[in-house]
PDB file of N, CA and C in Angstrom:
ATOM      1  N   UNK A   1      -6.821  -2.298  -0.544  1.00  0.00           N
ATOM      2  CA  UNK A   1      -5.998  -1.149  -0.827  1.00  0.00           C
ATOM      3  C   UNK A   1      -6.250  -0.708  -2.272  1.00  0.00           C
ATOM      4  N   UNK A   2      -6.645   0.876  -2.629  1.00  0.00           N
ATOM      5  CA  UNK A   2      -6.773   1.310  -3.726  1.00  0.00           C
ATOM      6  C   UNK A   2      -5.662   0.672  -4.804  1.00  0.00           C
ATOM      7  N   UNK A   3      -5.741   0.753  -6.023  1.00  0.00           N
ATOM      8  CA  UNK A   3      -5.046   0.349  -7.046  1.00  0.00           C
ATOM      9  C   UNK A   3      -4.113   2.203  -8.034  1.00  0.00           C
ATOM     10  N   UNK A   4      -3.164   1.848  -7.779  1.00  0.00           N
ATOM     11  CA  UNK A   4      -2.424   2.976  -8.582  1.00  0.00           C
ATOM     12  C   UNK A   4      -3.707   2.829 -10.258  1.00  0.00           C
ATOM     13  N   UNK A   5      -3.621   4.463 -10.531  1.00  0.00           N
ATOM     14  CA  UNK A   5      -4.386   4.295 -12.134  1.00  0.00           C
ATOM     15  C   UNK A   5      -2.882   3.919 -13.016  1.00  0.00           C
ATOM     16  N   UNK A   6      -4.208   3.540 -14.083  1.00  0.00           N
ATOM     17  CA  UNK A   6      -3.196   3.090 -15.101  1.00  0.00           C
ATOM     18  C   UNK A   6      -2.926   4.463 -15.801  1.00  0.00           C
ATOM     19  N   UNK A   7      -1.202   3.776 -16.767  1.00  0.00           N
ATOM     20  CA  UNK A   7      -0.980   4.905 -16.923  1.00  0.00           C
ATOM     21  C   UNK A   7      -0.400   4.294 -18.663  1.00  0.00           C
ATOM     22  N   UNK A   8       0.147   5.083 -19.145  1.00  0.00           N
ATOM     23  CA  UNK A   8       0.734   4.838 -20.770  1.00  0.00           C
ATOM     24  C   UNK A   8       1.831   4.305 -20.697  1.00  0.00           C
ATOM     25  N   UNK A   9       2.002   3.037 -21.998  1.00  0.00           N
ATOM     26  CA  UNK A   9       2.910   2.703 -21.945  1.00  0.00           C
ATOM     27  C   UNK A   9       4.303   3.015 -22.399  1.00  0.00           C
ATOM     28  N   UNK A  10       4.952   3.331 -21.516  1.00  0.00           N
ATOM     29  CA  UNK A  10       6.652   3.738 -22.118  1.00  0.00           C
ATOM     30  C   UNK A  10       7.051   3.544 -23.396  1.00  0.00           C
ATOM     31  N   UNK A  11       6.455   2.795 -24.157  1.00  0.00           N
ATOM     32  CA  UNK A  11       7.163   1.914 -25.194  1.00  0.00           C
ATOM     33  C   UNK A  11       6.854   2.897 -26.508  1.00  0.00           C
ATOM     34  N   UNK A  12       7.450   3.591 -27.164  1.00  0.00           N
ATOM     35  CA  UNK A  12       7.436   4.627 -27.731  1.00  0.00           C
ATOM     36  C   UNK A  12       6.380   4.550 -28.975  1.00  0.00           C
ATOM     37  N   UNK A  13       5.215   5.316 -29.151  1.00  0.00           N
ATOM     38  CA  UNK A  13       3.723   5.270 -30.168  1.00  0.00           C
ATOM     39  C   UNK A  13       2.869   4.304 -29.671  1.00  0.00           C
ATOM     40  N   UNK A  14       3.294   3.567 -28.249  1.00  0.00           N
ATOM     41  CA  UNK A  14       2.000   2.417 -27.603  1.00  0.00           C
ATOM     42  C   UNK A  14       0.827   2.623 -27.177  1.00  0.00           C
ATOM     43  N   UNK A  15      -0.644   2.921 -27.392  1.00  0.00           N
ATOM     44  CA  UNK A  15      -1.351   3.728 -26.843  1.00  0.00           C
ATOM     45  C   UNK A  15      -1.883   3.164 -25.508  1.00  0.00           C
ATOM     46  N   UNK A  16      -1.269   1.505 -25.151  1.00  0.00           N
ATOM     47  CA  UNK A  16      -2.025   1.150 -24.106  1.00  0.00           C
ATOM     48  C   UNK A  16      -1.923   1.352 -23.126  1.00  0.00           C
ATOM     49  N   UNK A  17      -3.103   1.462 -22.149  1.00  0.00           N
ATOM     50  CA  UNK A  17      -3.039   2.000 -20.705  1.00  0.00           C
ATOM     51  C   UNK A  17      -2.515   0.213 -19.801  1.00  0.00           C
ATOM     52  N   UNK A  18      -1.700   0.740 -18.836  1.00  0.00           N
ATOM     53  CA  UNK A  18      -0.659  -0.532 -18.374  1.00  0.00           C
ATOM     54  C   UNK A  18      -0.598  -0.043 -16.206  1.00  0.00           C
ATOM     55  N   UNK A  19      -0.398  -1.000 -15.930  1.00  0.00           N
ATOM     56  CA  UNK A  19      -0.310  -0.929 -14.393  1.00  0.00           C
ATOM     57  C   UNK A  19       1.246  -0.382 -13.993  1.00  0.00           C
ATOM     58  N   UNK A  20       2.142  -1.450 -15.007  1.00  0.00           N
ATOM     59  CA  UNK A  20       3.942  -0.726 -14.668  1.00  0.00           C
ATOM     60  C   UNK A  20       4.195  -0.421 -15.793  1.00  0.00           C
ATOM     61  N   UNK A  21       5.400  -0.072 -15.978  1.00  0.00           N
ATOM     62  CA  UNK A  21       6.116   0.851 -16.567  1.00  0.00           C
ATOM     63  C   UNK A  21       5.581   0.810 -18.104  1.00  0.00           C
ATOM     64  N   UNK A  22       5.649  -0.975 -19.149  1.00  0.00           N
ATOM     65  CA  UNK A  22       5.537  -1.366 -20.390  1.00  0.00           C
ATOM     66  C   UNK A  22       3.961  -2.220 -20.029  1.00  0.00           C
ATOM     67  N   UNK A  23       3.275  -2.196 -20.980  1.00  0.00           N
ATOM     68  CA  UNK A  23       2.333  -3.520 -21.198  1.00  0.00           C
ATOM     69  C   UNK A  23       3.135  -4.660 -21.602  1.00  0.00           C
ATOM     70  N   UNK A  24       1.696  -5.696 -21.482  1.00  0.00           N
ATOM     71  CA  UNK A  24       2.386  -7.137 -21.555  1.00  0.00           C
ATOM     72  C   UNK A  24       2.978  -7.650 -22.747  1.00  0.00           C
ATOM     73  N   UNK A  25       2.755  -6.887 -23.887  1.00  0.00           N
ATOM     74  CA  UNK A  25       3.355  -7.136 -25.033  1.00  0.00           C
ATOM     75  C   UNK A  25       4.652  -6.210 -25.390  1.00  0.00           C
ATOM     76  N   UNK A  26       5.277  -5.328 -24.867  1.00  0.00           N
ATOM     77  CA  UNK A  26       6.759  -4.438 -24.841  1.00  0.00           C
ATOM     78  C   UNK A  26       7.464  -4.634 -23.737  1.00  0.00           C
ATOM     79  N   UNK A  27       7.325  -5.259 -22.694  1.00  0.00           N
ATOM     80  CA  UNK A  27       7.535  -5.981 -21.164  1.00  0.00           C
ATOM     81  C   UNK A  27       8.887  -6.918 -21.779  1.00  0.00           C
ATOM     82  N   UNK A  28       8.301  -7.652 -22.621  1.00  0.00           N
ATOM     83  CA  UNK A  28       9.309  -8.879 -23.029  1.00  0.00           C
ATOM     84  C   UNK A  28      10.049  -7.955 -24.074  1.00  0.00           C
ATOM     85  N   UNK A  29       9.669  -7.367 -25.339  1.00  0.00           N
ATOM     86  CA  UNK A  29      10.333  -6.556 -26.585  1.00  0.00           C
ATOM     87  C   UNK A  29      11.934  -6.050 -25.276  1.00  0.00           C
ATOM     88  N   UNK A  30      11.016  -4.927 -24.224  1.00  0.00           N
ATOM     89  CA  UNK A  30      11.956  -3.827 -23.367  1.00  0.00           C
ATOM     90  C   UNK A  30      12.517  -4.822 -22.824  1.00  0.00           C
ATOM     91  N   UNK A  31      12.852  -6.196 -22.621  1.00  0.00           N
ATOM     92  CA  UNK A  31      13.774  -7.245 -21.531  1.00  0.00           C
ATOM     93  C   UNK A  31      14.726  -7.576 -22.274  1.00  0.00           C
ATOM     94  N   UNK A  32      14.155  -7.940 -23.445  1.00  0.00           N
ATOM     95  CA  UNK A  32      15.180  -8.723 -24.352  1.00  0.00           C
ATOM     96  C   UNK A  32      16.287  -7.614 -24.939  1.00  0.00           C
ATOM     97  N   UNK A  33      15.751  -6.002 -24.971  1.00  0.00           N
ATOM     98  CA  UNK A  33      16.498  -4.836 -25.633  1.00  0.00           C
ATOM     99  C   UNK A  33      17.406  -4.694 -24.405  1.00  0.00           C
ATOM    100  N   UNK A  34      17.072  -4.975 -22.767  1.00  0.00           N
ATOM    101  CA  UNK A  34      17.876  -4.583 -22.175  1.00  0.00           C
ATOM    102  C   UNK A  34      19.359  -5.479 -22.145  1.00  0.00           C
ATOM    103  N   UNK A  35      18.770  -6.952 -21.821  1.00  0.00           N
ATOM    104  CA  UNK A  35      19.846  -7.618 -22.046  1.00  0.00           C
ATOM    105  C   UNK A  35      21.074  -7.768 -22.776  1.00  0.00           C
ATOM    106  N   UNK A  36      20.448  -7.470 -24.475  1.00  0.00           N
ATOM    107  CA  UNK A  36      20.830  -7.488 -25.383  1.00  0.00           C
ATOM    108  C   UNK A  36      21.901  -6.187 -25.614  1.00  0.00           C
ATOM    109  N   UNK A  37      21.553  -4.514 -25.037  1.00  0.00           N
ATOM    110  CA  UNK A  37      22.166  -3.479 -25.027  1.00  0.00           C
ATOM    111  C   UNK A  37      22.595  -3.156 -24.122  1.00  0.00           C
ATOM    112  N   UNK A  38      22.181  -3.169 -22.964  1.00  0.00           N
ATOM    113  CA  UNK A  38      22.279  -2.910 -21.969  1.00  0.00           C
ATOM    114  C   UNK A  38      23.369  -2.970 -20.742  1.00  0.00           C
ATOM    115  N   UNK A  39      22.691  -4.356 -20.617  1.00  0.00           N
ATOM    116  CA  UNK A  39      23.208  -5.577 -19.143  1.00  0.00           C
ATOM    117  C   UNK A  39      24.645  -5.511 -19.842  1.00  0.00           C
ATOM    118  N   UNK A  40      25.653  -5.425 -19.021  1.00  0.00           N
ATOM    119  CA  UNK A  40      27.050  -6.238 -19.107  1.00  0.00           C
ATOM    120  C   UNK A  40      26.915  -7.494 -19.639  1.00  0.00           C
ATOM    121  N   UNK A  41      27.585  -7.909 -20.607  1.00  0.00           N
ATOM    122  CA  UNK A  41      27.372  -9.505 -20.905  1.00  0.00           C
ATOM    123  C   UNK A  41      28.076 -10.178 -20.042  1.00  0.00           C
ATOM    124  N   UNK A  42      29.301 -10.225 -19.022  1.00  0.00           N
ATOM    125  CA  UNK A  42      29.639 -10.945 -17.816  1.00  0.00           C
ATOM    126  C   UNK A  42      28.823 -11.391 -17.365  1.00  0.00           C
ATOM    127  N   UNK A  43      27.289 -10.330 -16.741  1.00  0.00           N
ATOM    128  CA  UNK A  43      26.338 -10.527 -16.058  1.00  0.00           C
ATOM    129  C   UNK A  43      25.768 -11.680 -16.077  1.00  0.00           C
ATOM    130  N   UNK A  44      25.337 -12.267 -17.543  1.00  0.00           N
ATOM    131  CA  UNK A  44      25.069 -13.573 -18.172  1.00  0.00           C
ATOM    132  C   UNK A  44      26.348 -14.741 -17.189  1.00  0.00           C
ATOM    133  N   UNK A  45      27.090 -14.731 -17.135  1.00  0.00           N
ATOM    134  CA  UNK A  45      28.173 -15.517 -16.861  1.00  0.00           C
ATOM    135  C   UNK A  45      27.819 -15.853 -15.078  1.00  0.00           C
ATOM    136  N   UNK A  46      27.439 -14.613 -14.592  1.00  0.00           N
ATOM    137  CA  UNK A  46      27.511 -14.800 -13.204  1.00  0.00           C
ATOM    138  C   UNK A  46      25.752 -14.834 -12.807  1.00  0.00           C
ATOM    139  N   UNK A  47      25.022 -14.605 -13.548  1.00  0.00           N
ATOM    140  CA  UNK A  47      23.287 -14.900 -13.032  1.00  0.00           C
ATOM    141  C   UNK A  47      23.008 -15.532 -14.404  1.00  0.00           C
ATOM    142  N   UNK A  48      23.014 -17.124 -14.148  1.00  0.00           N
ATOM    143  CA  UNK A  48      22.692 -17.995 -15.053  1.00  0.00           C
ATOM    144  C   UNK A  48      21.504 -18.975 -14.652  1.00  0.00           C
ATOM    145  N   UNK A  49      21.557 -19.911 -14.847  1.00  0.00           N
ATOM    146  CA  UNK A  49      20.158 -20.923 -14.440  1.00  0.00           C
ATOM    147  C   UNK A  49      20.527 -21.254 -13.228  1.00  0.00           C
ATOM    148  N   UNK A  50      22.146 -21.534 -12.697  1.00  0.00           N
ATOM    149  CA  UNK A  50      22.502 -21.985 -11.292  1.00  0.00           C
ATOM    150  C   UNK A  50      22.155 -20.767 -10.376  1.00  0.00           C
ATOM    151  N   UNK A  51      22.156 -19.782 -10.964  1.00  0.00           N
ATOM    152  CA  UNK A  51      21.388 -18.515 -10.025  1.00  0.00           C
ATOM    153  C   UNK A  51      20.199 -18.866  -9.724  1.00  0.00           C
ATOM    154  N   UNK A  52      19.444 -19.086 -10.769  1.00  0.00           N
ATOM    155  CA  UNK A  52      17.479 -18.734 -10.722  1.00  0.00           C
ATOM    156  C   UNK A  52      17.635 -19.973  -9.955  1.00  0.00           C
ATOM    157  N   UNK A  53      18.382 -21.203  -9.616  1.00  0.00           N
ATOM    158  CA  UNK A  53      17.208 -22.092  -8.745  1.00  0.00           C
ATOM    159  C   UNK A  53      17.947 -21.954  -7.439  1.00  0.00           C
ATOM    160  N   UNK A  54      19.204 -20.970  -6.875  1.00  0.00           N
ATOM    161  CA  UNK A  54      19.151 -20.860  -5.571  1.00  0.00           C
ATOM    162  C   UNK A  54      18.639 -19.465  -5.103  1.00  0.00           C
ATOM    163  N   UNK A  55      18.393 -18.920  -6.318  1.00  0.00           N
ATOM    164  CA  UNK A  55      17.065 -17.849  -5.598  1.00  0.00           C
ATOM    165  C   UNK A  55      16.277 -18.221  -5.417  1.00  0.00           C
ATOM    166  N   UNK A  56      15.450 -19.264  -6.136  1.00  0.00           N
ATOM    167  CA  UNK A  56      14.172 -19.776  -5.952  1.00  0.00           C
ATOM    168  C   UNK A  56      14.183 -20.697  -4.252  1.00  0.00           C
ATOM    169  N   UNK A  57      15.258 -21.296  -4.737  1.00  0.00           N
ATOM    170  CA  UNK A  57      14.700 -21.734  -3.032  1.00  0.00           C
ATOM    171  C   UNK A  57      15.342 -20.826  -2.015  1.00  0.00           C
ATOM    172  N   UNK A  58      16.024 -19.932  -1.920  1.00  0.00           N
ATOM    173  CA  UNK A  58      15.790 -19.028  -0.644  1.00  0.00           C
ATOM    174  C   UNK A  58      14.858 -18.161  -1.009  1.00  0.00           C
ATOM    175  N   UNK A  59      13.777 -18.133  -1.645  1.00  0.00           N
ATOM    176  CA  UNK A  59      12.618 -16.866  -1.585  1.00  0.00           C
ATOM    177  C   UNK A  59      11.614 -18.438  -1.299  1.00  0.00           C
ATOM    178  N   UNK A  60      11.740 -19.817  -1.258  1.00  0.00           N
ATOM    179  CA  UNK A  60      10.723 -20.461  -0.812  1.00  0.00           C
ATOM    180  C   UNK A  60      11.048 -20.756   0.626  1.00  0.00           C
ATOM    181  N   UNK A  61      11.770 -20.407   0.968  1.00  0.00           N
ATOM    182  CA  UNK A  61      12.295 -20.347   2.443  1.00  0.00           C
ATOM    183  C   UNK A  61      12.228 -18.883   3.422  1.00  0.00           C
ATOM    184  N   UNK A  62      12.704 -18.103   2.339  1.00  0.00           N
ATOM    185  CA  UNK A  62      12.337 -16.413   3.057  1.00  0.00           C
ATOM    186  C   UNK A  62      11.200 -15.854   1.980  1.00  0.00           C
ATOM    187  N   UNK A  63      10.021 -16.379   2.164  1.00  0.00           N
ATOM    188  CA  UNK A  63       8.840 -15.530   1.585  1.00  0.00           C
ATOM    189  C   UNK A  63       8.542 -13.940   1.468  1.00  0.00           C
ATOM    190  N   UNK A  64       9.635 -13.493   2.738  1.00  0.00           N
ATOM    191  CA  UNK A  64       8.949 -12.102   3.232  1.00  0.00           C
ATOM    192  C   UNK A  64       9.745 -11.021   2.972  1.00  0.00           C
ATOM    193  N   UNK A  65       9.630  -9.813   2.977  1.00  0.00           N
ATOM    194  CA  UNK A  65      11.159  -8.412   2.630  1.00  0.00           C
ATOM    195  C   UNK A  65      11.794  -8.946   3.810  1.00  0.00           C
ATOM    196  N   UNK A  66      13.282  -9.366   4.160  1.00  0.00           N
ATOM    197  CA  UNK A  66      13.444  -9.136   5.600  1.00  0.00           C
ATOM    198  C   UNK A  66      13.680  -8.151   6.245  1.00  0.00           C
ATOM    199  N   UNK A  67      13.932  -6.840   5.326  1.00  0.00           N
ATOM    200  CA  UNK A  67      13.510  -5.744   6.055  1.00  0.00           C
ATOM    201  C   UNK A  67      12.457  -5.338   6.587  1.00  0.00           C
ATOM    202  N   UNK A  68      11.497  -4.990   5.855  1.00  0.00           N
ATOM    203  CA  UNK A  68      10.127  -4.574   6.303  1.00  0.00           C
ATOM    204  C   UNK A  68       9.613  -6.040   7.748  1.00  0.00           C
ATOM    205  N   UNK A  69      10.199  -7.116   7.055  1.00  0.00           N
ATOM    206  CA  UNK A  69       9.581  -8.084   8.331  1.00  0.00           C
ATOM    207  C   UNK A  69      10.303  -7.686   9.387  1.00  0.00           C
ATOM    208  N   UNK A  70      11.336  -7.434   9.892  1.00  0.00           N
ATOM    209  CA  UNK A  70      11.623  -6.706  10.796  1.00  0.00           C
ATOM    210  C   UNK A  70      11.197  -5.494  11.410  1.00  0.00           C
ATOM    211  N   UNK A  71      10.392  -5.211  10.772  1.00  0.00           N
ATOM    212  CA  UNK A  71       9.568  -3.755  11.039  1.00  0.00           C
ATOM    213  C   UNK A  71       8.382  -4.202  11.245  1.00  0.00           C
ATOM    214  N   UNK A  72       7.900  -5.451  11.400  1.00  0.00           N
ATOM    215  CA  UNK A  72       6.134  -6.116  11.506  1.00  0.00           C
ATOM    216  C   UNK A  72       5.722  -6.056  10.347  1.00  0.00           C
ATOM    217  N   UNK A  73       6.086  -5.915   9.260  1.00  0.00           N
ATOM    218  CA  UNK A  73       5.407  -5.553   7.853  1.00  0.00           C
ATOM    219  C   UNK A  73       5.844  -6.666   7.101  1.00  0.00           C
ATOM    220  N   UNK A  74       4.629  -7.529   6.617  1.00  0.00           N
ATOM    221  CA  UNK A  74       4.815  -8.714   5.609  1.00  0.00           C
ATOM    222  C   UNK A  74       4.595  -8.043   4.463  1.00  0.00           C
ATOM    223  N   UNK A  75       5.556  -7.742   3.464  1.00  0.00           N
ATOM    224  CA  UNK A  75       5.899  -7.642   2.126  1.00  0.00           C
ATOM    225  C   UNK A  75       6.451  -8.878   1.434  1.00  0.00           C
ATOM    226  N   UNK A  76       5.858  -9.801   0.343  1.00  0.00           N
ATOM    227  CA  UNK A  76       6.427 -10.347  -0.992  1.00  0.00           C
ATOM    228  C   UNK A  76       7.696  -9.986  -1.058  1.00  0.00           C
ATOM    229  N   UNK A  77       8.495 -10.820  -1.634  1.00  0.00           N
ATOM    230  CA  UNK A  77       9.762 -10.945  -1.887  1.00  0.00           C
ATOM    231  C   UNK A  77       9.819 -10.432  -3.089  1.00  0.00           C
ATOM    232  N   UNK A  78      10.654  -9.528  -4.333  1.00  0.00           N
ATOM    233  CA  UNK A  78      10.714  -9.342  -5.342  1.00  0.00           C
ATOM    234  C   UNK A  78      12.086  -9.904  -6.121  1.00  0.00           C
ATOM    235  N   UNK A  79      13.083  -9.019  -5.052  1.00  0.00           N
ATOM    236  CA  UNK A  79      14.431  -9.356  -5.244  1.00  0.00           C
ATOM    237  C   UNK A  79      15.511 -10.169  -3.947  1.00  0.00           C
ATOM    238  N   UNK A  80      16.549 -11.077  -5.008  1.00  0.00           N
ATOM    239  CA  UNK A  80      17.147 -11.280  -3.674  1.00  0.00           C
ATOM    240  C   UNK A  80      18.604 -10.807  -3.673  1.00  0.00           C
ATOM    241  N   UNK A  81      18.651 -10.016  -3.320  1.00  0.00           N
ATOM    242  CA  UNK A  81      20.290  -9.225  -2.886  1.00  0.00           C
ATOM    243  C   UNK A  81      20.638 -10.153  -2.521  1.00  0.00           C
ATOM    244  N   UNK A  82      22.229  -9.779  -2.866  1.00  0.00           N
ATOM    245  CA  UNK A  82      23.580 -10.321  -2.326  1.00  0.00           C
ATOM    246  C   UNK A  82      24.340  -9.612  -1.345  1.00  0.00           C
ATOM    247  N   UNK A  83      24.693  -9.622  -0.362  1.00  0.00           N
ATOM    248  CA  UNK A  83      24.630  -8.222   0.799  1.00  0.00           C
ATOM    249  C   UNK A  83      26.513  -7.766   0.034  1.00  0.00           C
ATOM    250  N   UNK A  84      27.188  -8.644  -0.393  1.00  0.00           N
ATOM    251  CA  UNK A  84      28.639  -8.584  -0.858  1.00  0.00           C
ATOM    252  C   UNK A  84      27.997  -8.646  -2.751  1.00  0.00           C
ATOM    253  N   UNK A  85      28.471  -7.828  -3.039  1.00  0.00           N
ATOM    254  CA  UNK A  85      28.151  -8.124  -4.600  1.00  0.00           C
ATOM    255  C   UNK A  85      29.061  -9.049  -5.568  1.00  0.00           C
ATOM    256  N   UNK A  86      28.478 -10.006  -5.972  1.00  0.00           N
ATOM    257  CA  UNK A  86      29.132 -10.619  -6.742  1.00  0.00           C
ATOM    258  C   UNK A  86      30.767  -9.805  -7.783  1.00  0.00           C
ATOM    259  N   UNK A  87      30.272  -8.897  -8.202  1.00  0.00           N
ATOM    260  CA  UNK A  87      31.148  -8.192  -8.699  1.00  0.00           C
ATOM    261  C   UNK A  87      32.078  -7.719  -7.781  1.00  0.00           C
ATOM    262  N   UNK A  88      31.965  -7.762  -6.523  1.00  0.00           N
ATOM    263  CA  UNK A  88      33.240  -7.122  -5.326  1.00  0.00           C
ATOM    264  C   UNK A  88      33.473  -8.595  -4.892  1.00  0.00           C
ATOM    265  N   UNK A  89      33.478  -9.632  -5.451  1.00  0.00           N
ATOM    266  CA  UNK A  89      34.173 -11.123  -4.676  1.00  0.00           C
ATOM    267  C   UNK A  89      32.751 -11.562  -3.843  1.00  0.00           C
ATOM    268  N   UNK A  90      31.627 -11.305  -3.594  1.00  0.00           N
ATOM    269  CA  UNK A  90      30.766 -11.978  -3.314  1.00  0.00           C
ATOM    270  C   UNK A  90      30.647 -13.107  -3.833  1.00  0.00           C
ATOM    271  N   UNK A  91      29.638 -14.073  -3.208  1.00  0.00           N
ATOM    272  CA  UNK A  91      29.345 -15.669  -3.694  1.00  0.00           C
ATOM    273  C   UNK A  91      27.373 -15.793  -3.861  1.00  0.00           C
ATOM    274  N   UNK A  92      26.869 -16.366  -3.923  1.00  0.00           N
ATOM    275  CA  UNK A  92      25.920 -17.280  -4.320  1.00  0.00           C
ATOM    276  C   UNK A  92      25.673 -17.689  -2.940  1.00  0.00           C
ATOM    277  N   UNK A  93      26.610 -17.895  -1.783  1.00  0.00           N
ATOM    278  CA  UNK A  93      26.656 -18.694  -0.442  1.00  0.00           C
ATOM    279  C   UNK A  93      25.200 -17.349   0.213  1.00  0.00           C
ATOM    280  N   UNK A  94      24.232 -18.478   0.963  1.00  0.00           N
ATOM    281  CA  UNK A  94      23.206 -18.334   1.473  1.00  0.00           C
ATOM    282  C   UNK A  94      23.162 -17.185   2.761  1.00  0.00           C
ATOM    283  N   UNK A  95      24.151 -17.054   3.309  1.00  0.00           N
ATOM    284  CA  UNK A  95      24.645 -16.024   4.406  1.00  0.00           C
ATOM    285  C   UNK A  95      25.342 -15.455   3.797  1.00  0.00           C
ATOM    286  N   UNK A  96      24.996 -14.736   2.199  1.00  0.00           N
ATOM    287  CA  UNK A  96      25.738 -13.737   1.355  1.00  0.00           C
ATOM    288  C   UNK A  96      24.126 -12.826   0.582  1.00  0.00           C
ATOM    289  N   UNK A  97      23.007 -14.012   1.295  1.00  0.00           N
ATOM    290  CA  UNK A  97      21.921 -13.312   0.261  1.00  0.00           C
ATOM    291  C   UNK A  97      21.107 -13.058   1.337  1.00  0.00           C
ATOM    292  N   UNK A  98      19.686 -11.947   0.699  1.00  0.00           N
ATOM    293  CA  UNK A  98      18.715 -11.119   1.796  1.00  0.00           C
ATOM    294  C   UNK A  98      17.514 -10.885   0.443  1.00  0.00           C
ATOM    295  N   UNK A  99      16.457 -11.494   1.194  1.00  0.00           N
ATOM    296  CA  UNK A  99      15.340 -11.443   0.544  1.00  0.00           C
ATOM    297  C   UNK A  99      14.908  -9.812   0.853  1.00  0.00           C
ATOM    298  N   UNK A 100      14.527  -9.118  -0.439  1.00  0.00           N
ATOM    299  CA  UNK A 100      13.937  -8.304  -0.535  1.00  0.00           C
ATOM    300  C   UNK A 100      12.410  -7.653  -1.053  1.00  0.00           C
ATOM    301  N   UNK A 101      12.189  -6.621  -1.004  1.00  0.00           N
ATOM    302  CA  UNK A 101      10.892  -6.042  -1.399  1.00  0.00           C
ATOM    303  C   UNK A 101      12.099  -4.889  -2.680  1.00  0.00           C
ATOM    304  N   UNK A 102      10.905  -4.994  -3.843  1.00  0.00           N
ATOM    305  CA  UNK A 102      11.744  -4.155  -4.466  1.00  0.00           C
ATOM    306  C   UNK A 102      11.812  -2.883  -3.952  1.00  0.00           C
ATOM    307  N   UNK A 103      11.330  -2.066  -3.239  1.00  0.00           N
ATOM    308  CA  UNK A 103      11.335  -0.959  -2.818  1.00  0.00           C
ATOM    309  C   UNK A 103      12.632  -0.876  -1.430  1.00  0.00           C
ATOM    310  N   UNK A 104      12.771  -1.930  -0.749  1.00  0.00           N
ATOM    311  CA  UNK A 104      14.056  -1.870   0.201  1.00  0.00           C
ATOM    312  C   UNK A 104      15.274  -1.837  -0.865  1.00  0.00           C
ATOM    313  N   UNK A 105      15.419  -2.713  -1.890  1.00  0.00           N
ATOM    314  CA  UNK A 105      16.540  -3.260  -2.677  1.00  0.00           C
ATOM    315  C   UNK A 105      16.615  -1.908  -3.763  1.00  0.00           C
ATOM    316  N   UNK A 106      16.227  -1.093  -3.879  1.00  0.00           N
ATOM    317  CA  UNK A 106      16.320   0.155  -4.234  1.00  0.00           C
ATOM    318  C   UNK A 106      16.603   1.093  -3.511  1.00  0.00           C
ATOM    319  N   UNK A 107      15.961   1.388  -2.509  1.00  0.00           N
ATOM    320  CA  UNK A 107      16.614   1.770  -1.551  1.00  0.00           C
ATOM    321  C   UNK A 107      18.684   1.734  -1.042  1.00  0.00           C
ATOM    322  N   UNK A 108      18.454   0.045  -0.884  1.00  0.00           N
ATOM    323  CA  UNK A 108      19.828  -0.162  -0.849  1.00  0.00           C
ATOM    324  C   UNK A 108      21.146  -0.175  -1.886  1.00  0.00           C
ATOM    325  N   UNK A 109      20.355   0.091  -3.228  1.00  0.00           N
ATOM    326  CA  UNK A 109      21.361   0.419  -3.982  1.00  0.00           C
ATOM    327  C   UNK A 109      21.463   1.750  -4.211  1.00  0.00           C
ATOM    328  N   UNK A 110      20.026   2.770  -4.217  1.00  0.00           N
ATOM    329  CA  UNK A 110      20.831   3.925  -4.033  1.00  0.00           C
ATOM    330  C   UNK A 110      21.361   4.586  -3.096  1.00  0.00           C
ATOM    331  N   UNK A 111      21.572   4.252  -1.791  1.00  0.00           N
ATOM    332  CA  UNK A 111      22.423   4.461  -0.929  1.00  0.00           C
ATOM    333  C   UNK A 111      23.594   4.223  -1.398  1.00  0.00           C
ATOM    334  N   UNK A 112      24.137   3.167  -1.913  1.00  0.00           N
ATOM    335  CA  UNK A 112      25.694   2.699  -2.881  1.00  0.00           C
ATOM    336  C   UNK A 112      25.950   3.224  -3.532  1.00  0.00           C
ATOM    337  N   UNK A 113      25.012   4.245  -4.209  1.00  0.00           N
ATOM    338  CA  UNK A 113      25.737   4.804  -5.301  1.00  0.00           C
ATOM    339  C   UNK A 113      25.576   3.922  -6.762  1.00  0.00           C
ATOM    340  N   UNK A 114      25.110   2.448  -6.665  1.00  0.00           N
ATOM    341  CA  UNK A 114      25.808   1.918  -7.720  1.00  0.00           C
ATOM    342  C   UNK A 114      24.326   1.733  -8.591  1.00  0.00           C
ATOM    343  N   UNK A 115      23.097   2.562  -8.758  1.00  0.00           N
ATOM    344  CA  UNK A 115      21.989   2.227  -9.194  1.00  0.00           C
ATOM    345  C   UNK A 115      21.451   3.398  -8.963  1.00  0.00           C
ATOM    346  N   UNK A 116      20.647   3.999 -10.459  1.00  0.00           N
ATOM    347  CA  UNK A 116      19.302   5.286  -9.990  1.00  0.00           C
ATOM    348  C   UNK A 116      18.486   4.280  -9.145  1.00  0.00           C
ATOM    349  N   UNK A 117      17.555   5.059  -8.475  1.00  0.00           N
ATOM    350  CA  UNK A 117      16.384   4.592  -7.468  1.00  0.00           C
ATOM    351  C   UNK A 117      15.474   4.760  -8.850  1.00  0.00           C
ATOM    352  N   UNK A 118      15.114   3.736  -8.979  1.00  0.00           N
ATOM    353  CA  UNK A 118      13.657   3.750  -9.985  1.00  0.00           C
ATOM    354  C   UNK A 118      12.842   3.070  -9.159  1.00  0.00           C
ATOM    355  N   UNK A 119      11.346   2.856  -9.789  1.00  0.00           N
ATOM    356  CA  UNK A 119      10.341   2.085  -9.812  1.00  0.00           C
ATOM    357  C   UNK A 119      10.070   2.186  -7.977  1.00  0.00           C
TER     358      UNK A 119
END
């Protein structure tokens, strides 16, 4: 499958040509600015390290979008939704989460209302 061209990097006077949004050197600068300005600091409270290792093992268990796999289409996992959002009384509990493709999980938040559709 062709490769999207590269394009400039977001990162304001960067001249380098990049595949997503930042190159690999404003990638981390633009993560740490988001967190830092950005993100709700709660957020920190509720996606901590006990998050990253029960995402990790339900994306080593659901490898695939389960949307698109329902459609015959093997897509990579990017994100893993919470189908109840933590912030509305959702949990961490395994029949609360859905492996995604970032392009479904965008999808499903801008249907909610609660997210622009980017990327």
């Amino acid at each position: 499958m062709p490769r999207k061209p590269l394009q400039p990097c977001a990162y304001p006077g960067c001249p380098r040509l990049c595949e997503g949004r930042y190159c690999e050197e404003h990638k981390k600068v633009e993560a740490k600015r988001y967190e830092t300005y950005s993100r709700d600091p709660s957020v920190r409270r509720k996606y901590g390290r006990a998050w990253k290792r029960i995402r990790d093992s339900y994306v080593k268990e659901h490898p695939f979008c389960e949307q698109c796999f329902e459609r015959g289409i093997l897509v990579p996992v990017d994100e893993v939704h919470h189908k109840v959002p933590v912030s509305k009384g959702g949990t961490h509990d395994r029949n609360n989460l859905m492996s995604l493709c970032r392009s479904c999980h965008n999808k499903i938040h801008a249907e909610l209302g609660d997210r622009n559709a980017r990327n």
